[in-house]
Protein backbone atom coordinates (compact mmCIF):
# COMPACT_ATOMS: atom_id res chain seq x y z
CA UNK A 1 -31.19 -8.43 10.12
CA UNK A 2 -27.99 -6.96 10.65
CA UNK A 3 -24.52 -8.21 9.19
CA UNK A 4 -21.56 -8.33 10.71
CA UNK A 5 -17.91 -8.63 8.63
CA UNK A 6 -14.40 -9.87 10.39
CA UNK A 7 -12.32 -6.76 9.35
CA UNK A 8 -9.06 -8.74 7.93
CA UNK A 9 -7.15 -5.37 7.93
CA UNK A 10 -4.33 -5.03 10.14
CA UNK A 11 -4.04 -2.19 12.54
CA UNK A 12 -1.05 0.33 11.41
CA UNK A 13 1.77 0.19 13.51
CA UNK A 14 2.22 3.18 15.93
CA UNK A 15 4.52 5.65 15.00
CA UNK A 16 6.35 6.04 12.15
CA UNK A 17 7.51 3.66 9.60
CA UNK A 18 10.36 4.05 7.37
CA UNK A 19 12.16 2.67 4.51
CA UNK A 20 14.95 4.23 3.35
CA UNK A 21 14.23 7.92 2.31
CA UNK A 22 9.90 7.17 2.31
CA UNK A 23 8.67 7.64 5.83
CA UNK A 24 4.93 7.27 6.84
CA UNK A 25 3.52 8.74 9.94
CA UNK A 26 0.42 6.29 10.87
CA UNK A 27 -0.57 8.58 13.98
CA UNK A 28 -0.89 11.57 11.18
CA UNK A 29 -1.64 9.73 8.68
CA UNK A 30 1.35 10.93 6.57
CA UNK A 31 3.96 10.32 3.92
CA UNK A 32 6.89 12.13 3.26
CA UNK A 33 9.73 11.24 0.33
CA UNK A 34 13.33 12.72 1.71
CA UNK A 35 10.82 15.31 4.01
CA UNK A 36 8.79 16.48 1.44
CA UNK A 37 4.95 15.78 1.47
CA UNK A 38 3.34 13.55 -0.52
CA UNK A 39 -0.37 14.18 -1.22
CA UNK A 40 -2.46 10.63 -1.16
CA UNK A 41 -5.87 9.70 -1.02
CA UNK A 42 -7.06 8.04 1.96
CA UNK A 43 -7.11 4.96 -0.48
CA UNK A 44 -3.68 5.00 -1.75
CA UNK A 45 -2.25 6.01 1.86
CA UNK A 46 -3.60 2.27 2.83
CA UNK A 47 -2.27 0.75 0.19
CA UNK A 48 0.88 1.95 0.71
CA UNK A 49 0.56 0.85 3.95
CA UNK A 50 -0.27 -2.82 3.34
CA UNK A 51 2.56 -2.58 0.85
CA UNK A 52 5.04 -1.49 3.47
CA UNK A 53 3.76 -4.23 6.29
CA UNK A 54 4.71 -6.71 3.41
CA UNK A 55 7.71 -6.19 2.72
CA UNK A 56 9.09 -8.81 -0.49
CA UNK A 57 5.69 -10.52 -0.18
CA UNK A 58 4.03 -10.84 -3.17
CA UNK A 59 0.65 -9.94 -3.16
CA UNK A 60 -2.13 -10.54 -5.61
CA UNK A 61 -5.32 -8.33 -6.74
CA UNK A 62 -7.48 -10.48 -4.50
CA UNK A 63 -5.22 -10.11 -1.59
CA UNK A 64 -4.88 -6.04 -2.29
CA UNK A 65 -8.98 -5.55 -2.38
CA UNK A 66 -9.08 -7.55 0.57
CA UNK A 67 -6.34 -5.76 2.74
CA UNK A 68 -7.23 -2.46 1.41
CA UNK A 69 -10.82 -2.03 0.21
CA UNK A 70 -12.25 -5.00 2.22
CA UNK A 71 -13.65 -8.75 1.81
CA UNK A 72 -17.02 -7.23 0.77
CA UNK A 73 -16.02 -4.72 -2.07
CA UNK A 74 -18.03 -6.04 -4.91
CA UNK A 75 -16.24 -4.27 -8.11
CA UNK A 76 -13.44 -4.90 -10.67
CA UNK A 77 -9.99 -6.40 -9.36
CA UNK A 78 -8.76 -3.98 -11.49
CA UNK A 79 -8.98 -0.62 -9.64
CA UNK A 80 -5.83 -2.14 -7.96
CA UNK A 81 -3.70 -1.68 -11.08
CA UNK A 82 -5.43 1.91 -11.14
CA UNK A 83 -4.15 3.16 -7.56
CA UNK A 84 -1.03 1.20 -8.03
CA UNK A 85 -0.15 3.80 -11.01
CA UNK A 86 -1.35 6.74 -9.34
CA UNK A 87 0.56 5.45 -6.02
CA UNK A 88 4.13 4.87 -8.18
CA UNK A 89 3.25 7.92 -10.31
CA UNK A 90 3.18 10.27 -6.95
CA UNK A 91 6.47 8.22 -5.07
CA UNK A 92 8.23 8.27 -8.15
CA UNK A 93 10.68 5.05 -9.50
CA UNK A 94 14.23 6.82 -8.41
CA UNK A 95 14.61 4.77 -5.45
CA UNK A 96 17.08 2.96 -5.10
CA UNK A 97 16.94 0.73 -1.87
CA UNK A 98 13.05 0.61 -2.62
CA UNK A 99 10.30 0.03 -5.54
CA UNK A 100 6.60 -1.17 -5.68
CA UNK A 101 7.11 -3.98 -8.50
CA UNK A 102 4.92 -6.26 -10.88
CA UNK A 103 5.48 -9.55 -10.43
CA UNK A 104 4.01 -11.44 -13.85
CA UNK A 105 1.11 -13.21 -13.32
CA UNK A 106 0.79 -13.14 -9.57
CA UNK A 107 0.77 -9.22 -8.18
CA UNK A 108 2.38 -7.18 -6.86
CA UNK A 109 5.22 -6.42 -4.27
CA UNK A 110 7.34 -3.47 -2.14
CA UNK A 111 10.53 -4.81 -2.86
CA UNK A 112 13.60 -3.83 -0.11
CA UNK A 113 16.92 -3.88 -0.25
CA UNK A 114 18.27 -5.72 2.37
């Protein structure tokens, strides 16, 4: 018997979205910080996404594996804390009107400056 899943992930908007100096080009499937390429795995490029699409919304580890990995990945919550690392590790913290942030026991966030 065949199973079917409700994908919970949201479509990317068309175009281009940007925030400040970070802009990512859904149609190419590209992010650039103040034009220069930044090299991300197809896993990190999502999560970046659904970090961007929430802008100031917290978001837990739950939440993340959902959004980004899917409602039936099966392993440690913890590989979000992984690619969360790598992801800030390639973007860099120098931002100022931007910044993916721990929040204390609840997740995670892409914090904006208004």
């Amino acid at each position: 018997m065949r199973r079917t899943y409700t994908n919970t992930r949201q479509p990317p908007p068309a175009g281009t979205v940007q925030w400040d100096t970070l802009k990512i080009d859904t149609a190419g499937h590209t992010v650039t910080i103040e034009d220069e390429y930044v090299d991300l795995t197809p896993r990190e490029y999502q999560l970046l996404l659904t970090f961007v699409q929430h802008p100031n919304q917290v978001l837990d580890r739950q939440q993340l594996l959902d959004l980004v990995w899917g409602e039936d990945y099966e392993g440690e919550d913890r590989v979000v804390d992984v690619f969360v690392k790598r992801l800030r590790q390639k973007l860099s913290d120098d931002h100022t009107s931007w910044s993916i942030e721990t929040v204390r026991g609840a997740g995670y966030k892409f914090k904006v400056e208004a």
